[in-house]
N, C-alpha and C. Protein backbone atom coordinates (compact mmCIF):
# COMPACT_ATOMS: atom_id res chain seq x y z
N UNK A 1 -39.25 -51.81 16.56
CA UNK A 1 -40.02 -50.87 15.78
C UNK A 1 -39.30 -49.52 15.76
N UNK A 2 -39.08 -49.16 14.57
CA UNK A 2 -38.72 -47.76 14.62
C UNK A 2 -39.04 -46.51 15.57
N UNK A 3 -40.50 -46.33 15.33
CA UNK A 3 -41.17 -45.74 16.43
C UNK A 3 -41.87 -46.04 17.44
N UNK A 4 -42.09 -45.50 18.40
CA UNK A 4 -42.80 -45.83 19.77
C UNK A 4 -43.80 -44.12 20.26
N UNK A 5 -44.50 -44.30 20.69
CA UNK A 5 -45.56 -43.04 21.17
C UNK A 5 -46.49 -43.59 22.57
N UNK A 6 -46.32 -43.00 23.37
CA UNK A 6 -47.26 -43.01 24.57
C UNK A 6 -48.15 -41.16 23.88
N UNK A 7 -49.62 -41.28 23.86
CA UNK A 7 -49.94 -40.15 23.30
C UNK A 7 -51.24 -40.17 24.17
N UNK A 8 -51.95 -38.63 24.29
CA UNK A 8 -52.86 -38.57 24.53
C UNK A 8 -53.83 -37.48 23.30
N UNK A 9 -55.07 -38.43 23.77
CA UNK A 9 -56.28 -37.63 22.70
C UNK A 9 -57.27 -36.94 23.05
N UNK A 10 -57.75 -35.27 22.22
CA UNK A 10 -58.34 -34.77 22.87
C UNK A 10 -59.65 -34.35 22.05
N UNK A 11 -60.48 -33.55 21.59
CA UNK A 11 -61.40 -33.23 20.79
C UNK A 11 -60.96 -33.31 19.55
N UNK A 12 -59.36 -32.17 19.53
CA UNK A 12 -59.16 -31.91 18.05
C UNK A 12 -57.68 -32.63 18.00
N UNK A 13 -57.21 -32.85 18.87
CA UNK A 13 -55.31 -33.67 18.47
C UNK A 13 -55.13 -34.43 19.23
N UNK A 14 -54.09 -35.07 18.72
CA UNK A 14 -53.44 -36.11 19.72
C UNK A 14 -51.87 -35.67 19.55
N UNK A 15 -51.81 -35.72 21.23
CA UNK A 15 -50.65 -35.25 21.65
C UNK A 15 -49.65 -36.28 21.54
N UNK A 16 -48.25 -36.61 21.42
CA UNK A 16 -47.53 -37.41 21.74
C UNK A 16 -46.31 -37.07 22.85
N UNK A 17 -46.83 -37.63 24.00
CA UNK A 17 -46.16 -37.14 25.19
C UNK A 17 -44.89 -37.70 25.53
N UNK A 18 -44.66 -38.68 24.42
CA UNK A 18 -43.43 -39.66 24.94
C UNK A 18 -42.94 -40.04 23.49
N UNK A 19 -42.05 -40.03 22.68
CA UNK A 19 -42.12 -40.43 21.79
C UNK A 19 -40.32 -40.70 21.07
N UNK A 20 -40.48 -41.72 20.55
CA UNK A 20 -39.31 -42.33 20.21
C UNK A 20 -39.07 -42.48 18.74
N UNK A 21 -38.77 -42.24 17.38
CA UNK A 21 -38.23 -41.96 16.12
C UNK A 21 -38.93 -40.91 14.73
N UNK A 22 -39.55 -40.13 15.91
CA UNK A 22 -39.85 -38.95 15.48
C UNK A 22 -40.03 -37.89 15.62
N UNK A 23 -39.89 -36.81 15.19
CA UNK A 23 -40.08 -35.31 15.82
C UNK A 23 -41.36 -34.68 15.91
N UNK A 24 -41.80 -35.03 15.45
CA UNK A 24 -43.44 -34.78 15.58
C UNK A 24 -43.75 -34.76 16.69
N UNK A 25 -44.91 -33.84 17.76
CA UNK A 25 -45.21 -33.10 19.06
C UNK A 25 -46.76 -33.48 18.91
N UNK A 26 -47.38 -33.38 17.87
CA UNK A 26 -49.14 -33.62 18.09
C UNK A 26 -49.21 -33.74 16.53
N UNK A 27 -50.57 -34.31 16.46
CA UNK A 27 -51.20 -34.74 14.83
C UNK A 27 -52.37 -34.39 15.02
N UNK A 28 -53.16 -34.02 13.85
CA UNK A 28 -54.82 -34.03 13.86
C UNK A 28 -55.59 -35.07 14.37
N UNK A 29 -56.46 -34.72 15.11
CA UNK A 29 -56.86 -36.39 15.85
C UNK A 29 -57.51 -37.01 14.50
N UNK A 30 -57.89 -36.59 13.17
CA UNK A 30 -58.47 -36.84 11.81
C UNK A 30 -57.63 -37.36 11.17
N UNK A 31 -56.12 -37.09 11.51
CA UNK A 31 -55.64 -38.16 10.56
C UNK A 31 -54.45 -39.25 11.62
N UNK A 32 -55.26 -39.32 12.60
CA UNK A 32 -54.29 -40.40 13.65
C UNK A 32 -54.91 -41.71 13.94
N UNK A 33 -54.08 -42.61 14.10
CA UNK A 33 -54.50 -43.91 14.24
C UNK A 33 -55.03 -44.46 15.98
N UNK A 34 -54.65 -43.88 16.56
CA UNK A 34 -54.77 -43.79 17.37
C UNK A 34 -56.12 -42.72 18.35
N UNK A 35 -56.94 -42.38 17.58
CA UNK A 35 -58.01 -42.08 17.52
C UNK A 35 -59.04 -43.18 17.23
N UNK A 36 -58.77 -44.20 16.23
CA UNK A 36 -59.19 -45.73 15.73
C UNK A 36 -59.05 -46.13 17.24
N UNK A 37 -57.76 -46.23 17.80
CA UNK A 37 -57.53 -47.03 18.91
C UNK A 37 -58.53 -46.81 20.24
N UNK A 38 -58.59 -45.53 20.18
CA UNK A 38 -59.48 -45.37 21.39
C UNK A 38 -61.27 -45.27 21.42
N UNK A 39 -61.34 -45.67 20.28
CA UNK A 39 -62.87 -45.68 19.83
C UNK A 39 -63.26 -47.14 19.39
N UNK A 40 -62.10 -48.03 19.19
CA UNK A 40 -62.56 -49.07 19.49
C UNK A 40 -63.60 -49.91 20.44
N UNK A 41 -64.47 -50.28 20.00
CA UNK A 41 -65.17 -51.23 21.64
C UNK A 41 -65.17 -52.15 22.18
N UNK A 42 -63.89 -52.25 22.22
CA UNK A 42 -63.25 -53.36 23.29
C UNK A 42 -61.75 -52.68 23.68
N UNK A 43 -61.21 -52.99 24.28
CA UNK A 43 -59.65 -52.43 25.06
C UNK A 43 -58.21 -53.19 24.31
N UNK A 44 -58.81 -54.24 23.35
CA UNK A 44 -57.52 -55.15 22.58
C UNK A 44 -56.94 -54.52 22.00
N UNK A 45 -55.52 -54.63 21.32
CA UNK A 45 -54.62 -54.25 20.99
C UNK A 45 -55.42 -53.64 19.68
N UNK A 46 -55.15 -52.57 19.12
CA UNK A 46 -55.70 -51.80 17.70
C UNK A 46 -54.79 -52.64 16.56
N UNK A 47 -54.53 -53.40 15.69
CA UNK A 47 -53.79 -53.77 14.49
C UNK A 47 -53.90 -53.22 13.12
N UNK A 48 -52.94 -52.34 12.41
CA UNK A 48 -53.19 -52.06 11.27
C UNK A 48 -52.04 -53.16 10.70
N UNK A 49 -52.56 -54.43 9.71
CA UNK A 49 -51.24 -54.84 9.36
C UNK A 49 -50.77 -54.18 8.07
N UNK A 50 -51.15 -53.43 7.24
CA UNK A 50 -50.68 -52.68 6.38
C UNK A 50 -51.12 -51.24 5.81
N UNK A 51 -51.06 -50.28 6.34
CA UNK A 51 -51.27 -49.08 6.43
C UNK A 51 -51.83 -48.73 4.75
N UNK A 52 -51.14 -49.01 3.60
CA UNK A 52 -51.45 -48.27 2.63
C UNK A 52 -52.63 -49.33 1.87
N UNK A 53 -52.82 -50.52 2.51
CA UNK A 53 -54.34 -51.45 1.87
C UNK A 53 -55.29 -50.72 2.62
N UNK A 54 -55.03 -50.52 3.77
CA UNK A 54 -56.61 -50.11 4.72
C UNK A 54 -57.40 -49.08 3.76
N UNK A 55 -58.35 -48.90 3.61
CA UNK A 55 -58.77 -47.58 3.14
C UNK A 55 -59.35 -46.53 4.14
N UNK A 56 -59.85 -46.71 5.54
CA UNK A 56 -59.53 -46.12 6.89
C UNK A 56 -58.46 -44.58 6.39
N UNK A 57 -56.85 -45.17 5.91
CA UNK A 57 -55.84 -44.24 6.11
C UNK A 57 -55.46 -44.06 4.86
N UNK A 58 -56.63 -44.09 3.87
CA UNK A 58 -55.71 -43.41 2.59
C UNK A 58 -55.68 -42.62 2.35
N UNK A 59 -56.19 -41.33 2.93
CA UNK A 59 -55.52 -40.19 3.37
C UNK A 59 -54.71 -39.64 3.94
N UNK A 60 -54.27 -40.57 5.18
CA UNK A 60 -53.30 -39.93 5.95
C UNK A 60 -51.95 -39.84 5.26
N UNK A 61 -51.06 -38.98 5.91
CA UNK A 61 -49.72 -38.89 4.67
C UNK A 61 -48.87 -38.54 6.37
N UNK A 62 -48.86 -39.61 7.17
CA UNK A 62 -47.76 -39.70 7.95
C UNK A 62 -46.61 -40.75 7.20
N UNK A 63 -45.32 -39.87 7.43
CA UNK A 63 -44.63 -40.63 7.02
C UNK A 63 -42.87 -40.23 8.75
N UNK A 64 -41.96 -41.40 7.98
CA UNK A 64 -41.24 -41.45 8.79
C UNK A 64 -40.35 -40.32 8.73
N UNK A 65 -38.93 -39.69 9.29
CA UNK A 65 -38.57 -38.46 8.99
C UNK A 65 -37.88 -38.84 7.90
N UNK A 66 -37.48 -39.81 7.15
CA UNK A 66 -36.40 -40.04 6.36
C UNK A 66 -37.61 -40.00 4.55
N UNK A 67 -38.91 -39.83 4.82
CA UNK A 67 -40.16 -39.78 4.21
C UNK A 67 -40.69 -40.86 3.25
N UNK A 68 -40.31 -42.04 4.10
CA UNK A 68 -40.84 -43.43 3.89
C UNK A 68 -42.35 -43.26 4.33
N UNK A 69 -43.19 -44.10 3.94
CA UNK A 69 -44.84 -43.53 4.46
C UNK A 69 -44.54 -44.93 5.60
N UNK A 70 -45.28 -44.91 6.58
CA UNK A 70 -45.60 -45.87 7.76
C UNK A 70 -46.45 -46.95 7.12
N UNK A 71 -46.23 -47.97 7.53
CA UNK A 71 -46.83 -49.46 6.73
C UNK A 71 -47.27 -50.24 7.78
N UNK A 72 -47.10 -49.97 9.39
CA UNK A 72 -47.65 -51.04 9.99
C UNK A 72 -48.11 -50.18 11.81
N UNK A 73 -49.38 -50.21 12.15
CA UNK A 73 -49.99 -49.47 13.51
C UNK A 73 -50.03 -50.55 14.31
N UNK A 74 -49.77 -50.50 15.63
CA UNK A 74 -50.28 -51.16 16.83
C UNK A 74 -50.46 -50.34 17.76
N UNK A 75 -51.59 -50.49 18.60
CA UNK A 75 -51.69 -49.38 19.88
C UNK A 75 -52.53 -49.96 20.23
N UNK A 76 -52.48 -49.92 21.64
CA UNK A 76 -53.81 -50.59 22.88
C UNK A 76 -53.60 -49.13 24.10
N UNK A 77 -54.94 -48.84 24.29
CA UNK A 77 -55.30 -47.28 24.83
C UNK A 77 -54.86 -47.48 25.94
N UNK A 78 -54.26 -46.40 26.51
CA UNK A 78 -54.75 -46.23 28.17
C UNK A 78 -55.65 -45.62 28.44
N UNK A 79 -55.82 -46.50 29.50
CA UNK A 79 -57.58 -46.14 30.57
C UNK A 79 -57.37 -45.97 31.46
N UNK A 80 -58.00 -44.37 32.04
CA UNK A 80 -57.76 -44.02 33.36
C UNK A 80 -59.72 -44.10 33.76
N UNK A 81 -59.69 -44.69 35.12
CA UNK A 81 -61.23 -44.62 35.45
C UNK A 81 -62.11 -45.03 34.36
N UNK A 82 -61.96 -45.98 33.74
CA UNK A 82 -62.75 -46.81 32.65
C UNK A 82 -62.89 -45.41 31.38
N UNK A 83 -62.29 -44.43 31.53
CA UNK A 83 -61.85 -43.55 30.12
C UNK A 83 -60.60 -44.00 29.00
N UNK A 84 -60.90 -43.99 27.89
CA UNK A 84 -59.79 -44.11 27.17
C UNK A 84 -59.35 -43.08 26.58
N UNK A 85 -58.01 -42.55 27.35
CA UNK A 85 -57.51 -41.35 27.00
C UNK A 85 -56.51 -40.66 26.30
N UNK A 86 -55.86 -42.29 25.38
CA UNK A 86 -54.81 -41.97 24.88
C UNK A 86 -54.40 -43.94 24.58
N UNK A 87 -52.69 -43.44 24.07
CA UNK A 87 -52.78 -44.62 23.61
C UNK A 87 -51.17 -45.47 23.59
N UNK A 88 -50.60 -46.40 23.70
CA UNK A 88 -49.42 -46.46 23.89
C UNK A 88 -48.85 -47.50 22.49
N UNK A 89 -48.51 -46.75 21.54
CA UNK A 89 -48.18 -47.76 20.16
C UNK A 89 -47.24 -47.51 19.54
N UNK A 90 -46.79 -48.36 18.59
CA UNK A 90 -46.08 -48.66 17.66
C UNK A 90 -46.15 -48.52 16.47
């Protein structure tokens, strides 16, 4: 996968504390997928298999740095003390 993100989420952003094919530092937690991920109710892997069918993200306008738009989410949260505080995806 192009990109990779270990991120954490907070009221208003999600941070990306670890992150691999992009320059991006934090996003609106409103337009992150990974906000989906941690509000899920169950702990399974989050799957977007095509970013621009969902209607969830047809707003969002993340794209890659080369400004291809992103076409495919995976993330399963980390949980500290049965909290889900963030998220580790693709």
């Amino acid at each position: 996968m192009p990109i990779s993100l270990i991120t954490l989420v907070d009221v208003d952003q999600v941070w990306f504390k670890s992150r691999v094919g992009v320059d991006w530092t934090d996003v609106g937690r409103s337009e992150s997928f990974d906000a989906y991920t941690i509000l899920s109710e169950t702990d399974d892997i989050f799957v977007v298999p095509d970013v621009s069918l969902d209607s969830r993200f047809i707003d969002f306008d993340l794209r890659y740095s080369d400004g291809k738009p992103i076409q495919f989410y995976a993330g399963t949260p980390i949980i500290v003390e049965n909290v889900k505080i963030g998220s580790l995806c693709v």
